[in-house]
C-alpha atoms as a PDB file:
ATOM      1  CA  UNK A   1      90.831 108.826  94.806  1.00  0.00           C
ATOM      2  CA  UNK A   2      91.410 112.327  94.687  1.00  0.00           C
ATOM      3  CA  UNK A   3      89.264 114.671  92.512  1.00  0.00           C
ATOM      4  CA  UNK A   4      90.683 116.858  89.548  1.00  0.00           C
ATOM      5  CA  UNK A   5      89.242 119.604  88.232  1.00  0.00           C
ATOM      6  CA  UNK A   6      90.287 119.989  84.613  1.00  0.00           C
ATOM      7  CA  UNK A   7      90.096 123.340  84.287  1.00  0.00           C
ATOM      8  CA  UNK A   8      92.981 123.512  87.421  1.00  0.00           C
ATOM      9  CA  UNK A   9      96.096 121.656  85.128  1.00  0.00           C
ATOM     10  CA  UNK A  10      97.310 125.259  84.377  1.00  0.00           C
ATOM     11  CA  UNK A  11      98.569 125.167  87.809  1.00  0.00           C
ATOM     12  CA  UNK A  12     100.441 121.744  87.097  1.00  0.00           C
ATOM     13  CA  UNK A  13     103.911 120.922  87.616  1.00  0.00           C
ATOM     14  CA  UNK A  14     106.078 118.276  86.186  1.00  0.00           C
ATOM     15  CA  UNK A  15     107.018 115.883  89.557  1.00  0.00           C
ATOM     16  CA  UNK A  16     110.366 115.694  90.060  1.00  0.00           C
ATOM     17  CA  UNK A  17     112.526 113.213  87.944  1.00  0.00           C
ATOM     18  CA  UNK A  18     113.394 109.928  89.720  1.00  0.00           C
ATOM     19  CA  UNK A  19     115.078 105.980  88.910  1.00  0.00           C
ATOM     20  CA  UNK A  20     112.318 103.867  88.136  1.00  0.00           C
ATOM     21  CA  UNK A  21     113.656 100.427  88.254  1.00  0.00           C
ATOM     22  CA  UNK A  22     112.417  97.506  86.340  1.00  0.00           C
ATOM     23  CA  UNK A  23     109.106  96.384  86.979  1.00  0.00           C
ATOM     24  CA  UNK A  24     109.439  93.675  89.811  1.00  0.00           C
ATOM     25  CA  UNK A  25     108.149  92.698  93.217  1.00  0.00           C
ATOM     26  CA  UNK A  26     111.418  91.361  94.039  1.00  0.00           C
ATOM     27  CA  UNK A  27     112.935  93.306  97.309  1.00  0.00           C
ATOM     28  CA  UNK A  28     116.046  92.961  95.286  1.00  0.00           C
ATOM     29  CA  UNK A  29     115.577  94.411  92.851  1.00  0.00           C
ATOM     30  CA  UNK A  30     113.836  97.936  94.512  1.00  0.00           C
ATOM     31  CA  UNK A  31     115.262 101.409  93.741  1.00  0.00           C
ATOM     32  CA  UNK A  32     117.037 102.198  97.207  1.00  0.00           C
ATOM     33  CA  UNK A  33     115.557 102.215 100.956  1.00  0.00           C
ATOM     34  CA  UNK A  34     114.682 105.736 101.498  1.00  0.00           C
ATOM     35  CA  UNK A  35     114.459 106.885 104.714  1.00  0.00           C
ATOM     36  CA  UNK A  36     110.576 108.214 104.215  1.00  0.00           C
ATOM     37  CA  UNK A  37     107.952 107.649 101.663  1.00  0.00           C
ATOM     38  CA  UNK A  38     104.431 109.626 102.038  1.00  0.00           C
ATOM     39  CA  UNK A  39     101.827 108.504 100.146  1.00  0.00           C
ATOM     40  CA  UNK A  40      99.127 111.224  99.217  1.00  0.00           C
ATOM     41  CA  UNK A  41      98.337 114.507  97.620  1.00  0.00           C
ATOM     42  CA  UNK A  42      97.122 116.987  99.296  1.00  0.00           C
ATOM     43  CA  UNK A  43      98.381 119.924 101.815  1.00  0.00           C
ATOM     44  CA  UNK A  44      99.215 117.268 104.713  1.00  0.00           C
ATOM     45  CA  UNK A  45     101.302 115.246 102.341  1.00  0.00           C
ATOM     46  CA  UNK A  46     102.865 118.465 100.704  1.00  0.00           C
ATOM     47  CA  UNK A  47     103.303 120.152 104.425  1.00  0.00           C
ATOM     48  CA  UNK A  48     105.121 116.732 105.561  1.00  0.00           C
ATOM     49  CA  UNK A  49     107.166 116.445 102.445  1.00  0.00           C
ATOM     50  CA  UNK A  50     108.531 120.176 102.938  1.00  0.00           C
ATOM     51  CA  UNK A  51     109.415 119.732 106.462  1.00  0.00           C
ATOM     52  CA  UNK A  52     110.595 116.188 106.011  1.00  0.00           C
ATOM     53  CA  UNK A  53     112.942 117.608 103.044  1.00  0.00           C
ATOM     54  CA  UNK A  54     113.976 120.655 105.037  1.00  0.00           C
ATOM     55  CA  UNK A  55     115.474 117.577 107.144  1.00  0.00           C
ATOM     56  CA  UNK A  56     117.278 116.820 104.796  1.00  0.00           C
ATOM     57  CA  UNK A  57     115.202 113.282 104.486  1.00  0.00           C
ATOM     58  CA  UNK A  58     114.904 113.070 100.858  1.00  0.00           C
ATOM     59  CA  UNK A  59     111.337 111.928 101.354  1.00  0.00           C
ATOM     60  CA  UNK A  60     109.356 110.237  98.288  1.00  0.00           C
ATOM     61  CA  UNK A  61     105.895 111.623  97.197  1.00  0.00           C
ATOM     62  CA  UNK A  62     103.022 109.520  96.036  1.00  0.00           C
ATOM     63  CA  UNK A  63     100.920 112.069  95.303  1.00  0.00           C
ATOM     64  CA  UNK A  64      98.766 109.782  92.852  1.00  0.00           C
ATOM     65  CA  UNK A  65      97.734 110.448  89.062  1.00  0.00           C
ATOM     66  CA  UNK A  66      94.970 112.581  90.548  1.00  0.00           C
ATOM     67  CA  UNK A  67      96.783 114.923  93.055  1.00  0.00           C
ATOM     68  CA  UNK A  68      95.346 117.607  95.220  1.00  0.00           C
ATOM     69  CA  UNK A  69      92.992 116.870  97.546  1.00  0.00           C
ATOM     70  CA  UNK A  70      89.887 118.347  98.293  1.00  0.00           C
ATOM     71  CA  UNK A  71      91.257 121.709  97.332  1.00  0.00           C
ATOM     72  CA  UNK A  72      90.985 120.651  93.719  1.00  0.00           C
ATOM     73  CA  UNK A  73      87.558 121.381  93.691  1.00  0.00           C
ATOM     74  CA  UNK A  74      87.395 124.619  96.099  1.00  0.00           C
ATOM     75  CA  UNK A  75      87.083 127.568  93.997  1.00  0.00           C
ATOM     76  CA  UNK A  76      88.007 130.357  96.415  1.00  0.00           C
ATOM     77  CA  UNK A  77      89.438 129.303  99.684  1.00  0.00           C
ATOM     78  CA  UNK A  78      88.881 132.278 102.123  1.00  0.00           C
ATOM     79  CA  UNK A  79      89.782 130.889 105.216  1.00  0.00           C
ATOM     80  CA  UNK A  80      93.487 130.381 104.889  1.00  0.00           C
ATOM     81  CA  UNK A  81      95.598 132.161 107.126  1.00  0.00           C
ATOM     82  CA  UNK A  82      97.633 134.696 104.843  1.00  0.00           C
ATOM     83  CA  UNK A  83      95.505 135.586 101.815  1.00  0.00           C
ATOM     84  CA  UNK A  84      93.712 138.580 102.167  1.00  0.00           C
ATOM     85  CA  UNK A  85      91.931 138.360  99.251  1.00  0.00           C
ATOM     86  CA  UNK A  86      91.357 134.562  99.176  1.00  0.00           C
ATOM     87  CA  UNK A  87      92.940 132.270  96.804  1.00  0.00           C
ATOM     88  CA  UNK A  88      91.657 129.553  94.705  1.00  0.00           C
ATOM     89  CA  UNK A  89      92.257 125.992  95.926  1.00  0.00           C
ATOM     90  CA  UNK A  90      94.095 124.715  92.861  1.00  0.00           C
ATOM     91  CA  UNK A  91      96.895 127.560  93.271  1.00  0.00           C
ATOM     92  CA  UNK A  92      97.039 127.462  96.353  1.00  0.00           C
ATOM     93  CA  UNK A  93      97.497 123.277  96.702  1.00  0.00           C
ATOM     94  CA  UNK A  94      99.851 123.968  93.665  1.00  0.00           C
ATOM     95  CA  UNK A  95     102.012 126.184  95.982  1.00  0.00           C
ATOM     96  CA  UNK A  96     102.570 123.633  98.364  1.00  0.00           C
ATOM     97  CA  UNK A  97     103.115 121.225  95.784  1.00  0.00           C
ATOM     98  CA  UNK A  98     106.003 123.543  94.462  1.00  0.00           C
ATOM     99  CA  UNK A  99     107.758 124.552  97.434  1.00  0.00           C
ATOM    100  CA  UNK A 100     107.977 120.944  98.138  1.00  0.00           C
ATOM    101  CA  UNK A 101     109.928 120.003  95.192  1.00  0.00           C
ATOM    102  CA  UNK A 102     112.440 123.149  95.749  1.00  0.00           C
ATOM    103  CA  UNK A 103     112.919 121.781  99.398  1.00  0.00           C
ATOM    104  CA  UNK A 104     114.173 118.528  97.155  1.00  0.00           C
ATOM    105  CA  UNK A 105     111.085 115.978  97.577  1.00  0.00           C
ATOM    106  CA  UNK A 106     111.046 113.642  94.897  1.00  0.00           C
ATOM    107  CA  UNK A 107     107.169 113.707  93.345  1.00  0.00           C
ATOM    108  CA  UNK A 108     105.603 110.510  91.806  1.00  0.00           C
ATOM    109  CA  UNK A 109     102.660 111.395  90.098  1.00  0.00           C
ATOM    110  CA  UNK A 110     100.900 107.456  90.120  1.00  0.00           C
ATOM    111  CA  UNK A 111      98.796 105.547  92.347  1.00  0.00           C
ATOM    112  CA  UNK A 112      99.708 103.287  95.153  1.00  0.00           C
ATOM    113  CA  UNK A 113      98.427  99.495  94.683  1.00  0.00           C
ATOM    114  CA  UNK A 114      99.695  97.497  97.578  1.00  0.00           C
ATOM    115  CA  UNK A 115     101.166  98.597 100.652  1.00  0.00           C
ATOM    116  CA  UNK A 116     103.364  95.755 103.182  1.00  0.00           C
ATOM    117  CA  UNK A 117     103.566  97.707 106.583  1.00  0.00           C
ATOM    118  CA  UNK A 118     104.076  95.322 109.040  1.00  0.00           C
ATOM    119  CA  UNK A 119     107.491  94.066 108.229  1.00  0.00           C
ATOM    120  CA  UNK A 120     109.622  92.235 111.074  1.00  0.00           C
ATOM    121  CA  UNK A 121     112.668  94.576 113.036  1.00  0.00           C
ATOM    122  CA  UNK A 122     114.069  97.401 114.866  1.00  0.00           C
ATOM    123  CA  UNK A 123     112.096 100.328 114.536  1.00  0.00           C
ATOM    124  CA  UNK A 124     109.382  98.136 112.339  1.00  0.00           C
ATOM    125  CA  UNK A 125     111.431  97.035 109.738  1.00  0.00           C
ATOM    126  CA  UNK A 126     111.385  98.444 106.030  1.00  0.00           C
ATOM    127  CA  UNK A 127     107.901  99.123 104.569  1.00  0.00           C
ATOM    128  CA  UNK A 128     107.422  98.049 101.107  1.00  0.00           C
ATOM    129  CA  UNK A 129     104.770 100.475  98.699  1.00  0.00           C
ATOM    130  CA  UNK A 130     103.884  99.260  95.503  1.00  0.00           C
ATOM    131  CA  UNK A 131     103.251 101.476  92.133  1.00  0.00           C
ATOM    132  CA  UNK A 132     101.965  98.640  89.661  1.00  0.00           C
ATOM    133  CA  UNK A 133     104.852  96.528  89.449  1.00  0.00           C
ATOM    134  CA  UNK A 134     107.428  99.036  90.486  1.00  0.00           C
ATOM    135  CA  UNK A 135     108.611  98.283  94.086  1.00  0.00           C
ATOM    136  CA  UNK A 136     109.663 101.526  96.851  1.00  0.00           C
ATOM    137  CA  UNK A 137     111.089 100.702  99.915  1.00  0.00           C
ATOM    138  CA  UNK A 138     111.221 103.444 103.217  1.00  0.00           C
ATOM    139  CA  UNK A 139     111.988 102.786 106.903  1.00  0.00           C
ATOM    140  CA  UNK A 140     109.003 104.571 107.752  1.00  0.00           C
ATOM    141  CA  UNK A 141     106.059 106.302 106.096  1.00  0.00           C
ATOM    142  CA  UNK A 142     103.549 109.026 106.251  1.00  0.00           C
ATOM    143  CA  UNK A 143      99.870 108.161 105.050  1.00  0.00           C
ATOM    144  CA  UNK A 144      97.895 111.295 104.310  1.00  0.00           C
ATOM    145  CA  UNK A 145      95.471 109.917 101.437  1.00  0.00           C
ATOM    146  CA  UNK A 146      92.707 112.354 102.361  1.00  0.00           C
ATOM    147  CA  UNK A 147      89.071 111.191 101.789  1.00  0.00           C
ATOM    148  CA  UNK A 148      86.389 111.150  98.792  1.00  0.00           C
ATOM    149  CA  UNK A 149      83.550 113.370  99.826  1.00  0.00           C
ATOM    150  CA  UNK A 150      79.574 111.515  99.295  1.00  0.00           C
ATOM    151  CA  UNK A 151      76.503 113.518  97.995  1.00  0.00           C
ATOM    152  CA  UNK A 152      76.703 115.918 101.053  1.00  0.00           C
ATOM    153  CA  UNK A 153      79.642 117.372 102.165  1.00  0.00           C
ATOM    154  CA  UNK A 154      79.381 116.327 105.627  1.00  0.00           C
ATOM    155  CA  UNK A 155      79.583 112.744 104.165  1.00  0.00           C
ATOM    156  CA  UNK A 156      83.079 111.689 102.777  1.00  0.00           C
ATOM    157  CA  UNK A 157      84.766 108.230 102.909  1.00  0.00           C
ATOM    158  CA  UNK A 158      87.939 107.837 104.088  1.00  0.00           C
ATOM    159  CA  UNK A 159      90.997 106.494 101.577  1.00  0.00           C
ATOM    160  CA  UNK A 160      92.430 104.140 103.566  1.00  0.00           C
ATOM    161  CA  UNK A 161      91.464 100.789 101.767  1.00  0.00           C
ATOM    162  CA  UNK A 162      94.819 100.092 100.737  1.00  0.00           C
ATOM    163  CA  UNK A 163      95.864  99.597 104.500  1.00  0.00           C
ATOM    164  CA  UNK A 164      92.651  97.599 105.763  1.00  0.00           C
ATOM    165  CA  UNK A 165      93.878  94.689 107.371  1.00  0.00           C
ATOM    166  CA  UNK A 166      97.215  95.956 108.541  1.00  0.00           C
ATOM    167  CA  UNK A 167      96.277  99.543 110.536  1.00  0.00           C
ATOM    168  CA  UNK A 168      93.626  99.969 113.038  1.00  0.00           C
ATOM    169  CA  UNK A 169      90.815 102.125 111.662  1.00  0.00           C
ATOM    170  CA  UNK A 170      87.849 103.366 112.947  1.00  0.00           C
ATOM    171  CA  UNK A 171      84.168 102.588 112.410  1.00  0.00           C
ATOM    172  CA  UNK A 172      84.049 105.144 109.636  1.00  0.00           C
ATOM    173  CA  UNK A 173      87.537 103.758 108.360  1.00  0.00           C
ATOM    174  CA  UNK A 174      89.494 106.360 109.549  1.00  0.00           C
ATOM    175  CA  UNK A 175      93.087 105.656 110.837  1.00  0.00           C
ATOM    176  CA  UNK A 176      93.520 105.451 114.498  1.00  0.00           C
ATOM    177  CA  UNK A 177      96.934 106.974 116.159  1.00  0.00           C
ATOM    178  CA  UNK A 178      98.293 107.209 119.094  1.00  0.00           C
ATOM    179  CA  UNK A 179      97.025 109.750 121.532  1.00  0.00           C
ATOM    180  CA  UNK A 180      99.578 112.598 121.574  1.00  0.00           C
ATOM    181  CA  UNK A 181     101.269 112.008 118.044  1.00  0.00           C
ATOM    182  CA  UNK A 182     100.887 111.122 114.614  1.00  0.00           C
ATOM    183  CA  UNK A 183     101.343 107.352 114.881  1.00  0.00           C
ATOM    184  CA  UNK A 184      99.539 104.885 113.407  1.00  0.00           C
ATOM    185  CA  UNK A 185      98.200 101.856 115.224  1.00  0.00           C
ATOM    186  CA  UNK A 186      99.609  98.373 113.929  1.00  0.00           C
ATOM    187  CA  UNK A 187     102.705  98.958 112.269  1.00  0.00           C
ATOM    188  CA  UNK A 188     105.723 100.871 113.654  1.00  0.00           C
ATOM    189  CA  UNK A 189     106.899 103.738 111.756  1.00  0.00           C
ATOM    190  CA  UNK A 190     104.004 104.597 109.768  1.00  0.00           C
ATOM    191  CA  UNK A 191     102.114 108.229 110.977  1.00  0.00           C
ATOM    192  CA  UNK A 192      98.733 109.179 109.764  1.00  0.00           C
ATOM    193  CA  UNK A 193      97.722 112.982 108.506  1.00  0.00           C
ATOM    194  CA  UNK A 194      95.034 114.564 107.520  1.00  0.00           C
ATOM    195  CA  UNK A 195      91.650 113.890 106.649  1.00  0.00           C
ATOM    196  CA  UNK A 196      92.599 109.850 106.484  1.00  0.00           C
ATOM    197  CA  UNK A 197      92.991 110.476 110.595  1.00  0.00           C
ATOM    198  CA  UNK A 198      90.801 113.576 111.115  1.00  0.00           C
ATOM    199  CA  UNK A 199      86.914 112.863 111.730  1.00  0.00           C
ATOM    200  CA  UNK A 200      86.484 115.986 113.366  1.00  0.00           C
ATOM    201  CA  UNK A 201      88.494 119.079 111.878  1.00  0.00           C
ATOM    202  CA  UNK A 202      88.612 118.351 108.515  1.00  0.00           C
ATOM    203  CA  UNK A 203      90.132 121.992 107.236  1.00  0.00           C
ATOM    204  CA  UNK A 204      92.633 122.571 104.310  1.00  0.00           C
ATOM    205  CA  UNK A 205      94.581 124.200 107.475  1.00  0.00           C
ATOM    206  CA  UNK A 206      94.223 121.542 109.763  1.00  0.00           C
ATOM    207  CA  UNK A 207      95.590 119.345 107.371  1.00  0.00           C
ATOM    208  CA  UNK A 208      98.542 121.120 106.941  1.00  0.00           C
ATOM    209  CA  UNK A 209      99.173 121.450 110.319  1.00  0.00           C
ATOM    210  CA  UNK A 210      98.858 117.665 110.863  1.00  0.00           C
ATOM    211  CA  UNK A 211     101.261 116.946 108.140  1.00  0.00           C
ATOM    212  CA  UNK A 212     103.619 119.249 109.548  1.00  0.00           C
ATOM    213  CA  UNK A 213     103.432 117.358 112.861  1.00  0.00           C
ATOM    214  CA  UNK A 214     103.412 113.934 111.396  1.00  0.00           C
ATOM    215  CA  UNK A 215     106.985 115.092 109.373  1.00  0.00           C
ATOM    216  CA  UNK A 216     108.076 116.191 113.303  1.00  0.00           C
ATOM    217  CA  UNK A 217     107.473 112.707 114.511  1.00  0.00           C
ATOM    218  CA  UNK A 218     109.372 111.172 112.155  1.00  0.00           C
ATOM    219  CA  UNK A 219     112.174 113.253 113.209  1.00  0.00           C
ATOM    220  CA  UNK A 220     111.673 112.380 116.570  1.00  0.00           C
ATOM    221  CA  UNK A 221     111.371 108.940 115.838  1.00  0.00           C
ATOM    222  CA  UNK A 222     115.134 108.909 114.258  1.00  0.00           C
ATOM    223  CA  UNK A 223     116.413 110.827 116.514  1.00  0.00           C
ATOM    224  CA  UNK A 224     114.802 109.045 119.698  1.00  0.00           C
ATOM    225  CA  UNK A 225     116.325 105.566 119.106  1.00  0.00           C
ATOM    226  CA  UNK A 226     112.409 104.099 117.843  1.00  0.00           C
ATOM    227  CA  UNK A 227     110.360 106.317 119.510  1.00  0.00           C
ATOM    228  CA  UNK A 228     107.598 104.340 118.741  1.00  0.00           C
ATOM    229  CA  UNK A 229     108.135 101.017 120.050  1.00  0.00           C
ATOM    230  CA  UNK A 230     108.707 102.496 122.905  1.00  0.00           C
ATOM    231  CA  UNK A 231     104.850 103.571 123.149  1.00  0.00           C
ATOM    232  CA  UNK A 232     103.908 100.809 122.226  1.00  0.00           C
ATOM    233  CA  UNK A 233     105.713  98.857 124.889  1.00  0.00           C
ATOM    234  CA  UNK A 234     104.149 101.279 127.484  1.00  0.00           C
ATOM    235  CA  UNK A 235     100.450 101.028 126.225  1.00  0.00           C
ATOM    236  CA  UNK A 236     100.564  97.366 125.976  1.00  0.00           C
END
């Protein structure tokens, strides 16, 4: 899902140490309900997981076996606001990766199988995110899965398979929100960030930004009673 350039493991961390319960889809028998899980690996999810974490939310990371994003595979970036001199893509995804896990985000470095957004309750309900067999459990979630570019750069694919069926997506199969905010469309308390949401920016910065502002719904969701089903209620 997200590309890897071999060469860029030098800049590789070990992901944070967390209980891994038994394999089983049992809700029962889940590690805990976390307050936020984002799923993806790239400077959106990193940017979310430092703010969320600077929140004190504890957030989980599924970053995926492959993580990194787009900047994987960029040898210099030159455009990013605070490097002079430029700075390879690798280190500088690594970065983000790293001050993510000193904020105290817990990194999983495995893939997502099945997602179950559209649980029943206040607020949405608990989401439940698969890892094989391994169940996770969050009251709300941030998607920022990036895309896969095609044979021309201006032609990339959008990762959102895994949620077909349960968000609304666009005609390219790009996650719709909310106008104003980070929230999905068609499950409460899940946000969108990134190039999964973004058909028309579709910068390493950008990203960042929109993770950042994803993270700063969430907060406003908790701290607004349900934010979101209260849009929701308003736009019908």
């Amino acid at each position: 899902m997200i590309g890897v350039l071999a060469q860029s493991r030098r800049w590789e961390r070990e992901p944070t140490t967390i209980a891994r319960p038994e394999p089983s889809p049992d809700p029962s028998q889940a590690e805990e309900i976390r307050q936020l899980i984002i799923i993806g690996g790239g400077p959106a999810a990193y940017t979310a997981a430092i703010y969320a974490a600077r929140a004190d939310l504890h957030p989980l990371v599924i970053e995926g076996s492959l993580w990194g994003g787009q900047l994987m595979q960029s040898a210099t970036v030159e455009n990013y606001p605070g490097f002079v001199d430029g700075i390879d893509g690798p280190e500088l995804v690594a970065a983000m990766r790293a001050q993510a896990a000193r904020f105290g985000a817990d990194l999983l470095t495995e893939d997502v199988t099945q997602v179950e957004l559209q649980s029943g309750g206040p607020g949405g309900g608990i989401k439940r995110i698969w890892v094989g067999e391994r169940l996770y459990q969050a009251r709300m979630v941030i998607i920022a899965t990036g895309t896969t570019p095609g044979s021309a750069p201006e032609e990339r694919s959008p990762n959102s398979q895994l949620f077909a069926g349960q968000l609304q997506m666009d005609w390219q199969g790009r996650l719709t929100t909310v106008p104003g905010c980070t929230m999905t469309i068609g499950a409460q308390g899940v946000y969108a960030a990134g190039d999964v949401a973004d058909s028309t920016y579709q910068q390493a910065v950008t990203a960042a930004a929109s993770g950042c502002m994803a993270a700063m719904d969430v907060l406003r969701h908790i701290e607004g009673g349900f934010l979101d089903r209260d849009i929701f209620a308003e736009r019908g």
